[in-house]
PDB file of N, CA and C in Angstrom:
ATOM      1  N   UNK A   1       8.100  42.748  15.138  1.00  0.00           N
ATOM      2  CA  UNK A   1       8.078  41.600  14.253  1.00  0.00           C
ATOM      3  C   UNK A   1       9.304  41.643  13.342  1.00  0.00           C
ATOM      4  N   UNK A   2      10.123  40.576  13.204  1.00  0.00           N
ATOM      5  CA  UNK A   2      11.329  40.472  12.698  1.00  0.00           C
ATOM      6  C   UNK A   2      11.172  39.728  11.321  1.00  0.00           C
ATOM      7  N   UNK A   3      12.047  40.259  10.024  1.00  0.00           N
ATOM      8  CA  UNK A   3      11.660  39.993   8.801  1.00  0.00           C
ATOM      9  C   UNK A   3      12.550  38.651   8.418  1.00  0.00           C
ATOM     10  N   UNK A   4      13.411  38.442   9.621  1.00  0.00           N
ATOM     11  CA  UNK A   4      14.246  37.372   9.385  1.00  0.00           C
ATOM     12  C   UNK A   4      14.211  36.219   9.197  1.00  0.00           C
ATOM     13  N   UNK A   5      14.102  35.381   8.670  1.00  0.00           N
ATOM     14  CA  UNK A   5      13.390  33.949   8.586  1.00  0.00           C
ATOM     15  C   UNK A   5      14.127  33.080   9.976  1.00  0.00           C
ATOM     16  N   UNK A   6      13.575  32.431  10.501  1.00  0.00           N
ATOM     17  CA  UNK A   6      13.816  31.393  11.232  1.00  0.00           C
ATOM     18  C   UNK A   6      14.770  30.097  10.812  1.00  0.00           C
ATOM     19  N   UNK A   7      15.883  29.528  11.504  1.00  0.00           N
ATOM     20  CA  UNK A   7      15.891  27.685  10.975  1.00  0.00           C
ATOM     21  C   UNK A   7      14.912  27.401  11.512  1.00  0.00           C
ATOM     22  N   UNK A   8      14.344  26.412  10.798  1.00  0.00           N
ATOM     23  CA  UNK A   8      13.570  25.544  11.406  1.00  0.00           C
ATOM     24  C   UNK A   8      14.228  24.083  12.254  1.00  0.00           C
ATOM     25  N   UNK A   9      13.333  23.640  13.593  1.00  0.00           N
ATOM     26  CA  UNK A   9      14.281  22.827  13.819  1.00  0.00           C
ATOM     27  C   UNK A   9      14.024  21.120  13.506  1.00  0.00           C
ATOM     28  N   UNK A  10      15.007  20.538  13.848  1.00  0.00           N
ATOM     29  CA  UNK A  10      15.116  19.027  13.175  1.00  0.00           C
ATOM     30  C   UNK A  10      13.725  18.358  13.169  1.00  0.00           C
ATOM     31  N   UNK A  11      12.632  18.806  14.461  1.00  0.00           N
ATOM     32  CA  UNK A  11      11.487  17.808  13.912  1.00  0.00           C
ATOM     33  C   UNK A  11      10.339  18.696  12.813  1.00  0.00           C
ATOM     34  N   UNK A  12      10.640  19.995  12.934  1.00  0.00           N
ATOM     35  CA  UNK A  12       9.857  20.912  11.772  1.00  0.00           C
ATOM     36  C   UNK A  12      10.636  20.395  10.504  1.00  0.00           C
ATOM     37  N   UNK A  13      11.573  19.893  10.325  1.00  0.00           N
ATOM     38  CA  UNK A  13      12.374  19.600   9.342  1.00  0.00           C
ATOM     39  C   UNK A  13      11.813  18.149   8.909  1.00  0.00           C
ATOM     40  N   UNK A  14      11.856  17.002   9.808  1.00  0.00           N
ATOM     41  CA  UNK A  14      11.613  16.038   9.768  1.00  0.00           C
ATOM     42  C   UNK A  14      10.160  15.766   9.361  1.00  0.00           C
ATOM     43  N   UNK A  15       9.120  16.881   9.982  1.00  0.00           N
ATOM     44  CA  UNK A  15       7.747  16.577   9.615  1.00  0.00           C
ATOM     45  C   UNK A  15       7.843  16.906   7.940  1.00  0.00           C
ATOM     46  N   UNK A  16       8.273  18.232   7.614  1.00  0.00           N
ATOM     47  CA  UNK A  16       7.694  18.626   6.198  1.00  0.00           C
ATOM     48  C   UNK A  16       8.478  17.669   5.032  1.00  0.00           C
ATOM     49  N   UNK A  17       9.689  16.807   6.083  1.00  0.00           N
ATOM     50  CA  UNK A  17      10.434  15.716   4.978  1.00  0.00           C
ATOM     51  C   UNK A  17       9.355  14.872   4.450  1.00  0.00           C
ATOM     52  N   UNK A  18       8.410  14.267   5.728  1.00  0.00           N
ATOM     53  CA  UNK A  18       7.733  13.273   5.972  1.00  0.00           C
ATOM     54  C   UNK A  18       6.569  13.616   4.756  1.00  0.00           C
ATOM     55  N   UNK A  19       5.997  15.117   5.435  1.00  0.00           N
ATOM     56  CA  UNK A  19       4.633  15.291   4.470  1.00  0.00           C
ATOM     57  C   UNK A  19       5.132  15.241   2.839  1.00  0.00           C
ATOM     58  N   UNK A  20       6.256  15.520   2.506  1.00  0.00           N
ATOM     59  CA  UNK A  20       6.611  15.841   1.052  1.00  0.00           C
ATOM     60  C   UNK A  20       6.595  14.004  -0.057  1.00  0.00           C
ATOM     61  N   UNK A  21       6.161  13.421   0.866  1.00  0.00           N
ATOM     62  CA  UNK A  21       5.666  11.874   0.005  1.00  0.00           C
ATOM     63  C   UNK A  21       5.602  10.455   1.058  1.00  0.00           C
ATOM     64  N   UNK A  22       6.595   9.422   0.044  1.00  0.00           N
ATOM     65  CA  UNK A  22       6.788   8.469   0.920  1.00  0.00           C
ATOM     66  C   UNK A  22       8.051   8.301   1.465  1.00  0.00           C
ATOM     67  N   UNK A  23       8.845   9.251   1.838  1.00  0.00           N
ATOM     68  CA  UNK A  23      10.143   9.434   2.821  1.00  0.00           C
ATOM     69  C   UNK A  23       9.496   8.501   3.706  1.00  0.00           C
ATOM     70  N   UNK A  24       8.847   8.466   5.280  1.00  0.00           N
ATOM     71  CA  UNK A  24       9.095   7.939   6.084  1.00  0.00           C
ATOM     72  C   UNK A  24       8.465   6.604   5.398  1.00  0.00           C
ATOM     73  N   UNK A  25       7.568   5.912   4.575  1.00  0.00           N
ATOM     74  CA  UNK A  25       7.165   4.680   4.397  1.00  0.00           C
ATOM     75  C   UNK A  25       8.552   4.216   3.564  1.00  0.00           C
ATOM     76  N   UNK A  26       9.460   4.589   3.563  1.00  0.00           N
ATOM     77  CA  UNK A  26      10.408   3.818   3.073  1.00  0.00           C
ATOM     78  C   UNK A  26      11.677   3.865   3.457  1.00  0.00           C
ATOM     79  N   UNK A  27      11.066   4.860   4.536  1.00  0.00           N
ATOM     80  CA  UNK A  27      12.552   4.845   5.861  1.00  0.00           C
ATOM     81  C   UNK A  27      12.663   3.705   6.674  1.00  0.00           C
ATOM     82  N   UNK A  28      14.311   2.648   7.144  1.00  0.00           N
ATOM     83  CA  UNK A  28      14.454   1.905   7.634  1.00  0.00           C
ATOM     84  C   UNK A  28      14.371   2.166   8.613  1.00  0.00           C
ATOM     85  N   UNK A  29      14.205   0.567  10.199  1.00  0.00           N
ATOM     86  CA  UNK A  29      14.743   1.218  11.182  1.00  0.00           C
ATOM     87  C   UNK A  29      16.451   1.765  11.155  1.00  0.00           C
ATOM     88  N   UNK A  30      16.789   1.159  10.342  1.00  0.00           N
ATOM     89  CA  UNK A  30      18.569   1.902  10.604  1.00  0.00           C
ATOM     90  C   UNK A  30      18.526   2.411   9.910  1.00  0.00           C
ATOM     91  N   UNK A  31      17.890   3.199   8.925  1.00  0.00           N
ATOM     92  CA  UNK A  31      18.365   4.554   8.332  1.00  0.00           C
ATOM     93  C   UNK A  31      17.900   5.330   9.373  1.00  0.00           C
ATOM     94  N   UNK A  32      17.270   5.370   9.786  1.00  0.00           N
ATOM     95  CA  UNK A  32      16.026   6.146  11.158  1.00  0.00           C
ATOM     96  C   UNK A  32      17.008   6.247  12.341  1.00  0.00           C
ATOM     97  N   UNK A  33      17.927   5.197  12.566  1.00  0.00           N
ATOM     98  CA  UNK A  33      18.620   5.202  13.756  1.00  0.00           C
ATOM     99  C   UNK A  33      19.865   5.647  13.481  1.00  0.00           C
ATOM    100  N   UNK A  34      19.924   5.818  12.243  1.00  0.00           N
ATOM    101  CA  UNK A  34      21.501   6.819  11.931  1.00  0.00           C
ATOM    102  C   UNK A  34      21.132   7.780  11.666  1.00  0.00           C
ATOM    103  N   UNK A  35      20.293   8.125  10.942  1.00  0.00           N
ATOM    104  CA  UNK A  35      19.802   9.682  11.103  1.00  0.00           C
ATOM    105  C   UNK A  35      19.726  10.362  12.791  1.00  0.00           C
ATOM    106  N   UNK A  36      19.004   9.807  13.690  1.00  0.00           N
ATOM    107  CA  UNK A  36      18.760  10.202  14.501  1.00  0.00           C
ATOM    108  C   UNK A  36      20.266  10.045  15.715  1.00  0.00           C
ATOM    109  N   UNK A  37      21.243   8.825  15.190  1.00  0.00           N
ATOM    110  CA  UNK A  37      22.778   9.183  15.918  1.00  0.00           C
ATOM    111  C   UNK A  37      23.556  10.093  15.881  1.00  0.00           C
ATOM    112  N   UNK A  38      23.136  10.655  14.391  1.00  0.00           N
ATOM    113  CA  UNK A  38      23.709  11.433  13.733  1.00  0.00           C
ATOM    114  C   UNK A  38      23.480  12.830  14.780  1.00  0.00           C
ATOM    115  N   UNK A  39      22.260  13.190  14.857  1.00  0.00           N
ATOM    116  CA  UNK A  39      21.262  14.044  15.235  1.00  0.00           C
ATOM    117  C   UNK A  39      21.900  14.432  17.107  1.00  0.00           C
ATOM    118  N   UNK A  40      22.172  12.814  17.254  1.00  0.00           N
ATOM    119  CA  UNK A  40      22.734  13.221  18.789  1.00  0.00           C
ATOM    120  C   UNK A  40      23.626  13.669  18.766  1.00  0.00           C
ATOM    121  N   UNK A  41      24.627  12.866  18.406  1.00  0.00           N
ATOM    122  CA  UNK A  41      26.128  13.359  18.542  1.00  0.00           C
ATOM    123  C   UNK A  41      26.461  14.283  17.678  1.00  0.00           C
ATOM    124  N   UNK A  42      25.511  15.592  16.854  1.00  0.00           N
ATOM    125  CA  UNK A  42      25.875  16.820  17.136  1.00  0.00           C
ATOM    126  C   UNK A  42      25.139  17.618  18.119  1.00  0.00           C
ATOM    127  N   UNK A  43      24.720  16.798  19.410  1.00  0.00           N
ATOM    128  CA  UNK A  43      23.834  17.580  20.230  1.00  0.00           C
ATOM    129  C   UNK A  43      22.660  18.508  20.025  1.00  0.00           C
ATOM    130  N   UNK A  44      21.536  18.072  18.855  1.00  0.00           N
ATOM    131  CA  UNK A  44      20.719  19.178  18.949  1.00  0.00           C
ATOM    132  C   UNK A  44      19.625  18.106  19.374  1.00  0.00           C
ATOM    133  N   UNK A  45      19.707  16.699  19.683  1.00  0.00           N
ATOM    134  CA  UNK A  45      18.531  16.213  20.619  1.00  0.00           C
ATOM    135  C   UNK A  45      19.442  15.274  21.575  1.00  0.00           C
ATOM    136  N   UNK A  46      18.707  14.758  22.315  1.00  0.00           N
ATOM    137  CA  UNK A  46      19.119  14.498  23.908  1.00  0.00           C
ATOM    138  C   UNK A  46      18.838  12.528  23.382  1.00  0.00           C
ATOM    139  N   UNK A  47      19.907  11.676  23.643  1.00  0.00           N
ATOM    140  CA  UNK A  47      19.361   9.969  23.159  1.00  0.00           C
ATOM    141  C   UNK A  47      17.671   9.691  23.407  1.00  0.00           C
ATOM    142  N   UNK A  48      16.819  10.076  24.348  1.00  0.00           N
ATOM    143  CA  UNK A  48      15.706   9.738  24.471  1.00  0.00           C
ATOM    144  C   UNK A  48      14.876  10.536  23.353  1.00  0.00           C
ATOM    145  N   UNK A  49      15.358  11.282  23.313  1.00  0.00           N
ATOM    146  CA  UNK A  49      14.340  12.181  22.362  1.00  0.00           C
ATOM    147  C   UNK A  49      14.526  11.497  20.804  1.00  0.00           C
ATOM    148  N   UNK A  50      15.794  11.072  20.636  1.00  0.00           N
ATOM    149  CA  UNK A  50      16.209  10.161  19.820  1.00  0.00           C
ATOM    150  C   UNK A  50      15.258   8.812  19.371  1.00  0.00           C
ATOM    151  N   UNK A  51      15.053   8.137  20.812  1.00  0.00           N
ATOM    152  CA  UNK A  51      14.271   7.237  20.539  1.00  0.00           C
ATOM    153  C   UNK A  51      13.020   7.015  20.379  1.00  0.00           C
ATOM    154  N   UNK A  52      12.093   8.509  21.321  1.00  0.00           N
ATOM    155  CA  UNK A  52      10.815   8.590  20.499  1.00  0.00           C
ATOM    156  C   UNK A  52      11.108   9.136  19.213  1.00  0.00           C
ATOM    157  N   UNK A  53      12.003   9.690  18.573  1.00  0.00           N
ATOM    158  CA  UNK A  53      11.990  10.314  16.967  1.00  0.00           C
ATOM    159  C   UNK A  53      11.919   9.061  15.913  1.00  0.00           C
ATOM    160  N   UNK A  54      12.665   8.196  16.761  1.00  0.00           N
ATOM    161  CA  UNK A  54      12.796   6.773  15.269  1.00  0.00           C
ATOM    162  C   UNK A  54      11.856   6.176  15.500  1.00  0.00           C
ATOM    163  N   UNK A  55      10.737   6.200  17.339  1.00  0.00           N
ATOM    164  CA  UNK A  55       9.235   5.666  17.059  1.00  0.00           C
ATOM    165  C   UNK A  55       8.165   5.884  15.987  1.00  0.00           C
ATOM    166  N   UNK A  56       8.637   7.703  16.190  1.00  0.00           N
ATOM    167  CA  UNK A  56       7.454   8.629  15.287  1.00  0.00           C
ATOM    168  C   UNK A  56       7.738   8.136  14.326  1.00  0.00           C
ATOM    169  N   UNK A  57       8.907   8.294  13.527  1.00  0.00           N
ATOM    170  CA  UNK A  57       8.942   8.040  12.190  1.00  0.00           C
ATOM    171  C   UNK A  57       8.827   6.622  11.759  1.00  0.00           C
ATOM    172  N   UNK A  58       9.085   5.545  12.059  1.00  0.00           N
ATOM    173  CA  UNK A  58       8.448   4.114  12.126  1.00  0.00           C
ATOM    174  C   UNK A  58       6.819   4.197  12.192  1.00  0.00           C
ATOM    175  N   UNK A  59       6.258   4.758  13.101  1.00  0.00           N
ATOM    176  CA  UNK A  59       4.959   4.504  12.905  1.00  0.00           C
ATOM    177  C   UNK A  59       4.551   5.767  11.855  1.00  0.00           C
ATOM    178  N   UNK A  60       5.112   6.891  11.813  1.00  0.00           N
ATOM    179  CA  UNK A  60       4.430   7.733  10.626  1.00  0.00           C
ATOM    180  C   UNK A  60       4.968   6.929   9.027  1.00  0.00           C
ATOM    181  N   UNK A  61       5.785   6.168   8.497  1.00  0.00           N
ATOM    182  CA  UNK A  61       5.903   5.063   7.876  1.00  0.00           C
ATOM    183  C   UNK A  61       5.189   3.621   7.477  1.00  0.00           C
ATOM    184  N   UNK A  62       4.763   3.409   8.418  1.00  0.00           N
ATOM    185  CA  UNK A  62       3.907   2.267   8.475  1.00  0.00           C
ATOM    186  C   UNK A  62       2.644   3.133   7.844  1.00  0.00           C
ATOM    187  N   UNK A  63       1.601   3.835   9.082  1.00  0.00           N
ATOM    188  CA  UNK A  63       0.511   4.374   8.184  1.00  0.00           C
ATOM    189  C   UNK A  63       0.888   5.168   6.424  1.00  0.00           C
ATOM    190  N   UNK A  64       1.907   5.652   6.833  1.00  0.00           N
ATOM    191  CA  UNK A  64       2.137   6.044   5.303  1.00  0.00           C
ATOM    192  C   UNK A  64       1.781   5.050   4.606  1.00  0.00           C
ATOM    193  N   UNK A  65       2.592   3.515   4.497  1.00  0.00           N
ATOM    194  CA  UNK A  65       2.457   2.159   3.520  1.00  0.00           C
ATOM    195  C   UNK A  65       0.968   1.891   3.067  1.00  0.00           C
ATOM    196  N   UNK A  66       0.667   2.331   4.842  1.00  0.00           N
ATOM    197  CA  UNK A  66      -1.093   1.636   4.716  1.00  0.00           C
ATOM    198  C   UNK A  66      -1.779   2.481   3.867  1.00  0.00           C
ATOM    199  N   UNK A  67      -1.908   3.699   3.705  1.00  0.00           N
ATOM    200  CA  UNK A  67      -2.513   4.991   3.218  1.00  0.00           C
ATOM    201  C   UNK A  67      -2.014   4.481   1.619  1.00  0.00           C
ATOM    202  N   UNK A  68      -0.906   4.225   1.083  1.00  0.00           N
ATOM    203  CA  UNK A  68      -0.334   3.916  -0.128  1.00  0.00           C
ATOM    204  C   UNK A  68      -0.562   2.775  -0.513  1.00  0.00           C
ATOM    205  N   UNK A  69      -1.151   2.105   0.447  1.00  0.00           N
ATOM    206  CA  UNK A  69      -1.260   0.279  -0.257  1.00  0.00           C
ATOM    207  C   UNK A  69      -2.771   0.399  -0.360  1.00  0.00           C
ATOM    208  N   UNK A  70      -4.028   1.285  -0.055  1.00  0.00           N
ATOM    209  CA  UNK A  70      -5.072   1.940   0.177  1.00  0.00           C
ATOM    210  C   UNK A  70      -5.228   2.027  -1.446  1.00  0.00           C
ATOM    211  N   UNK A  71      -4.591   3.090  -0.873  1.00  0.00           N
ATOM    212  CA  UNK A  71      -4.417   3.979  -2.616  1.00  0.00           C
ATOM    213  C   UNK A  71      -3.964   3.113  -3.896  1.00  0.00           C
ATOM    214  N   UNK A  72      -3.234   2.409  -3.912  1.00  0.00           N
ATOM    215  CA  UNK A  72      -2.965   1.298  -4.944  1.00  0.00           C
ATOM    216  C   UNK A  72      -3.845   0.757  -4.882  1.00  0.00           C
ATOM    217  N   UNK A  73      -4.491   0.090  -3.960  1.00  0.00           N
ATOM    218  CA  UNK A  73      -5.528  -0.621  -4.449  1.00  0.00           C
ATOM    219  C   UNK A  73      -7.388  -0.356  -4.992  1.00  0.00           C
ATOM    220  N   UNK A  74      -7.203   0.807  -4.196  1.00  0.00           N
ATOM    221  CA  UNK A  74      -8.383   1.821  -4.956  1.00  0.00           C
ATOM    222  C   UNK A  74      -8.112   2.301  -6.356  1.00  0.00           C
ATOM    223  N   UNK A  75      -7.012   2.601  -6.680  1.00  0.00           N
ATOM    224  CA  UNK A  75      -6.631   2.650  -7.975  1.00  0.00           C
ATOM    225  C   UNK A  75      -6.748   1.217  -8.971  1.00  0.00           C
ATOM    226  N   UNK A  76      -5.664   0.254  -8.543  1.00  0.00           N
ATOM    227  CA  UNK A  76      -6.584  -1.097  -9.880  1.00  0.00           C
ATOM    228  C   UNK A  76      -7.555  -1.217  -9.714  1.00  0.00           C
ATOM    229  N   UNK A  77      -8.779  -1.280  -8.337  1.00  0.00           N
ATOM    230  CA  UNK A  77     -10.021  -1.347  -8.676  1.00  0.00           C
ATOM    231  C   UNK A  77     -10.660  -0.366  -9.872  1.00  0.00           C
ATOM    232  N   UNK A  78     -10.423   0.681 -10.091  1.00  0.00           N
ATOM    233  CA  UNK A  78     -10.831   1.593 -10.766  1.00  0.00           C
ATOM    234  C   UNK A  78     -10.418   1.379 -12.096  1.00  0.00           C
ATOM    235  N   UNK A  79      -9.334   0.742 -12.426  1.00  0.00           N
ATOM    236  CA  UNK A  79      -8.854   0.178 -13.501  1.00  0.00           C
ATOM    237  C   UNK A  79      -9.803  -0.905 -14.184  1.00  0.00           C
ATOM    238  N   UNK A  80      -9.477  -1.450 -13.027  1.00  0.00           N
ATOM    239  CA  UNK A  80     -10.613  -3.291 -13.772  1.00  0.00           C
ATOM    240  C   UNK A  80     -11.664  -2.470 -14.254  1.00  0.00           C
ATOM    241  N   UNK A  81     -12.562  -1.784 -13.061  1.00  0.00           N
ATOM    242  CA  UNK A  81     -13.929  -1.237 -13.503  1.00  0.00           C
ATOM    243  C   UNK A  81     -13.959  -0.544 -14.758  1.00  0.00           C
ATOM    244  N   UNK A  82     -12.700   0.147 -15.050  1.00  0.00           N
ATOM    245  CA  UNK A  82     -13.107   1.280 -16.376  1.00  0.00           C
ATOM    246  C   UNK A  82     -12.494   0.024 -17.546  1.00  0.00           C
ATOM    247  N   UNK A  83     -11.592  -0.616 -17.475  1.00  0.00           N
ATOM    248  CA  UNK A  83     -11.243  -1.722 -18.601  1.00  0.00           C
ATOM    249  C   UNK A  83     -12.281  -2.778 -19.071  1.00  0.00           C
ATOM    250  N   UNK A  84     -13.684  -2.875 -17.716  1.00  0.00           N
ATOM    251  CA  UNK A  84     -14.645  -4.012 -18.121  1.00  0.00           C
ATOM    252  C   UNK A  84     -13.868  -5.104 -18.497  1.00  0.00           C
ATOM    253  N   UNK A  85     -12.716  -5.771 -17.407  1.00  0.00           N
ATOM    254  CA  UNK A  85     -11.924  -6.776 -17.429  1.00  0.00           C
ATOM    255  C   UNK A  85     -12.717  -7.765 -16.299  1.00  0.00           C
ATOM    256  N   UNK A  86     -12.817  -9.541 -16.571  1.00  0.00           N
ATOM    257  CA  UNK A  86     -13.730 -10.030 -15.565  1.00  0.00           C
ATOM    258  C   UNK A  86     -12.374 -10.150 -13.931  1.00  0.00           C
ATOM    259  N   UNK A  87     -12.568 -11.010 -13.016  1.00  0.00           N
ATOM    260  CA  UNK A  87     -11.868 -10.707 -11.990  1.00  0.00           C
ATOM    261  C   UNK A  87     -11.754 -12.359 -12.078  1.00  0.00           C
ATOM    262  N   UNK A  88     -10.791 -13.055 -11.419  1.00  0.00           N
ATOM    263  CA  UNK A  88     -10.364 -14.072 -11.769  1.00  0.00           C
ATOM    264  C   UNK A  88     -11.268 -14.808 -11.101  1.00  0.00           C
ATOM    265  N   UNK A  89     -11.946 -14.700  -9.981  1.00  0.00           N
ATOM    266  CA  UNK A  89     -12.608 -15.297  -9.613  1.00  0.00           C
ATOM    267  C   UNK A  89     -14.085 -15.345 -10.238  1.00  0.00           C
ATOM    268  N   UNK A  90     -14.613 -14.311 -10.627  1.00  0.00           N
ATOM    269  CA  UNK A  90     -15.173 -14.364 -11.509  1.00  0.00           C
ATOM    270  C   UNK A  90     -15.161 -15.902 -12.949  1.00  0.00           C
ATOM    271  N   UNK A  91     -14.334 -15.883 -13.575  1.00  0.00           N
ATOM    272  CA  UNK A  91     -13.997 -16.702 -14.542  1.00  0.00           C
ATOM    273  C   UNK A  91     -14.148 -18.068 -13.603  1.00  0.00           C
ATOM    274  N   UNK A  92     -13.412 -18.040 -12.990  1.00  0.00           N
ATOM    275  CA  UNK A  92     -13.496 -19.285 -12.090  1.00  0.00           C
ATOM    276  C   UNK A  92     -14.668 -20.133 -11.564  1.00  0.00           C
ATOM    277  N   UNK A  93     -15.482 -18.972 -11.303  1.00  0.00           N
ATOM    278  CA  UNK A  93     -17.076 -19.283 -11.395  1.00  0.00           C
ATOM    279  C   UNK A  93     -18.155 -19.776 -12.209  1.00  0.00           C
ATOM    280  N   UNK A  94     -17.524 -19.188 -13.414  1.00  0.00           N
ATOM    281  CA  UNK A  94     -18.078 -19.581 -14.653  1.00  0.00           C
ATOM    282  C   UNK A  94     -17.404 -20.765 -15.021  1.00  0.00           C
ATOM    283  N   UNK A  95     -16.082 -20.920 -15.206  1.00  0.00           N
ATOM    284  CA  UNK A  95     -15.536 -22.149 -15.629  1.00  0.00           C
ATOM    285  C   UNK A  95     -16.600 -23.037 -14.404  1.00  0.00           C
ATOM    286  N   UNK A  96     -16.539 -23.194 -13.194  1.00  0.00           N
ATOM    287  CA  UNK A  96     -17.460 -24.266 -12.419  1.00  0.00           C
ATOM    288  C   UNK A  96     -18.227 -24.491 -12.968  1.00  0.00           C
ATOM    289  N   UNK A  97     -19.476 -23.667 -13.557  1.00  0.00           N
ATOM    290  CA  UNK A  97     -20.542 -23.447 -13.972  1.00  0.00           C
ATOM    291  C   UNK A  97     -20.685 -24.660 -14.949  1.00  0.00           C
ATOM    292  N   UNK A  98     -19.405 -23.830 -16.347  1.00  0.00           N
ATOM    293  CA  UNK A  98     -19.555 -24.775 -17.387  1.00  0.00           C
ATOM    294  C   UNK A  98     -19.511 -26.274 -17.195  1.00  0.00           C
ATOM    295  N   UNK A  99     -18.353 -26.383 -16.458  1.00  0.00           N
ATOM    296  CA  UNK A  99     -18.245 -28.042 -15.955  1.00  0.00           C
ATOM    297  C   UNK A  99     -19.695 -28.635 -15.541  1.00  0.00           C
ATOM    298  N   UNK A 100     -19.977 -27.914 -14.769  1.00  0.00           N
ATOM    299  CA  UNK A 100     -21.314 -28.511 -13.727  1.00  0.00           C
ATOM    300  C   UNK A 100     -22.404 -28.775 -15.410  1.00  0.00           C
ATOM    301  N   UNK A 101     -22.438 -27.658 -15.392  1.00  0.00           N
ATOM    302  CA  UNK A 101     -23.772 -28.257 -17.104  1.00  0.00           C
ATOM    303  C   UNK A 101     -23.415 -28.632 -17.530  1.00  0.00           C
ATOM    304  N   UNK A 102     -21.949 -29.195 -18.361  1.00  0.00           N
ATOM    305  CA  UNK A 102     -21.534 -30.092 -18.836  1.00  0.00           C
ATOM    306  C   UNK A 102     -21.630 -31.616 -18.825  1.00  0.00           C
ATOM    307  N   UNK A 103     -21.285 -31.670 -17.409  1.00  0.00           N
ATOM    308  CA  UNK A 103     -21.280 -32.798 -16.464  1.00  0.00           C
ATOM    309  C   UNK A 103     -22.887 -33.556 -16.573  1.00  0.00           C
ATOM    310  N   UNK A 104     -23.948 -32.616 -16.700  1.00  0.00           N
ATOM    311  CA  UNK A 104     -25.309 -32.628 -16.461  1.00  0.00           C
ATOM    312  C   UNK A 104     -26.016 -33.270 -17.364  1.00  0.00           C
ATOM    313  N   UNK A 105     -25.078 -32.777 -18.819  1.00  0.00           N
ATOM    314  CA  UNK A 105     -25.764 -32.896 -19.946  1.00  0.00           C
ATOM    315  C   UNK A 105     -25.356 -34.633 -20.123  1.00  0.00           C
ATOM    316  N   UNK A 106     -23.980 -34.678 -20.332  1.00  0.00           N
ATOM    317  CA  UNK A 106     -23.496 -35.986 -20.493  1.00  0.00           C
ATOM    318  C   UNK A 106     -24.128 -37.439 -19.925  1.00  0.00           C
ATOM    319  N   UNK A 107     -25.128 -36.877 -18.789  1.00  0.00           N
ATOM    320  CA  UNK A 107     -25.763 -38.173 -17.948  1.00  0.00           C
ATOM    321  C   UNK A 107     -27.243 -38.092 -18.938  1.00  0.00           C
ATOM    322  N   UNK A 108     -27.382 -36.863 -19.574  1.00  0.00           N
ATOM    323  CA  UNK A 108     -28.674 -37.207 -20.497  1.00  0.00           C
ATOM    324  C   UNK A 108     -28.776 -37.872 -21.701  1.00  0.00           C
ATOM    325  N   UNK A 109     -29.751 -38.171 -22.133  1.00  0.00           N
ATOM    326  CA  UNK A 109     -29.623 -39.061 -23.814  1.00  0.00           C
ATOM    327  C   UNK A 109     -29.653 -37.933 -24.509  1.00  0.00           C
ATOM    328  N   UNK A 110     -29.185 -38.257 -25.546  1.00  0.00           N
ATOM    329  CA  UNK A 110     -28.703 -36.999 -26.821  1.00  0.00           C
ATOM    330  C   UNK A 110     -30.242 -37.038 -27.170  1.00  0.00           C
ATOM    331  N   UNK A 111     -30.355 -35.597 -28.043  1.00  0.00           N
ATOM    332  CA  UNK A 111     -31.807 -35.373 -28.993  1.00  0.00           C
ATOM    333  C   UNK A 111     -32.010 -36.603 -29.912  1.00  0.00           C
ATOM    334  N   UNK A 112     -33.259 -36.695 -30.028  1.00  0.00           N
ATOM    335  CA  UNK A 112     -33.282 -37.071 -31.625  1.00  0.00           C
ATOM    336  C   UNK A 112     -32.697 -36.556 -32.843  1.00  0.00           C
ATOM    337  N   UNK A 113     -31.596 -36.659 -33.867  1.00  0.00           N
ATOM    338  CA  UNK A 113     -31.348 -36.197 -34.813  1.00  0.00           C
ATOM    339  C   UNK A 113     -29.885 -35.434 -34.467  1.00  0.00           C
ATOM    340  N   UNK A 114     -29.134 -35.864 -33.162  1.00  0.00           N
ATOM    341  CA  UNK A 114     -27.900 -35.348 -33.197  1.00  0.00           C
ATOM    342  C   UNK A 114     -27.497 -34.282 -31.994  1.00  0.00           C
ATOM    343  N   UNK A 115     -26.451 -34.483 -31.910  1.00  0.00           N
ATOM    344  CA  UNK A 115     -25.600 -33.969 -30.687  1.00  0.00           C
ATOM    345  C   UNK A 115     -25.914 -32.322 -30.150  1.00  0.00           C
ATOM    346  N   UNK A 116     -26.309 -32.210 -29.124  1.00  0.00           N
ATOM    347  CA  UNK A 116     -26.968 -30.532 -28.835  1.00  0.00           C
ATOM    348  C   UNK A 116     -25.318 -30.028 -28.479  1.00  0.00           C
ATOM    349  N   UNK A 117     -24.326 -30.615 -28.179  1.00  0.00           N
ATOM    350  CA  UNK A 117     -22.965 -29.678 -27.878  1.00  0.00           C
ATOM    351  C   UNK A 117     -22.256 -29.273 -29.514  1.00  0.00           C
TER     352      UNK A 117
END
């Protein structure tokens, strides 16, 4: 057993880039495709291997977004809920509401002795 550390190579490199946040959800396809030209033409991958690498990382990007647009939105939910803020639709409901009894009252005759609004 040798005490020497290893390089690691470009896709051990590329994964722990990936796991360390949102690198690939905010990797282009042409940053992806110059990275990976780059990658050829110093020969340490072959053009095909190239082109599944800018697949992987396109689709490990995308779920990244999804996983992060997840997460944002589980987060303001948790917000509204702890602020006890109403939700717009909410209000919206109620504003109907008011109109509608409003609307209701106006077709009735007022009390005796003065205006109930």
């Amino acid at each position: 057993m040798s005490d020497k550390p290893t390089t690691p190579s470009w896709r051990e490199l590329f994964e722990k880039t990936v796991d360390l946040g949102l690198g690939a959800a905010l990797l282009t396809k042409e940053a992806a495709g110059r990275l990976v030209d780059d990658l050829v033409k110093r020969g340490t991958m072959t053009k095909e291997d190239g082109q599944k690498l800018v697949s992987q990382m396109l689709e490990k990007g995308k779920q990244q977004k999804e996983k992060m647009d997840t997460l944002v939105h589980q987060a303001i939910e948790r917000m509204v809920a702890r602020g006890d803020l109403a939700r717009q639709s909410a209000l919206e409901q109620l504003e109907r509401r008011v109109k509608a009894l409003e609307e209701e009252l106006k077709g009735r005759p007022s009390p005796p002795g003065g205006d109930c609004l």
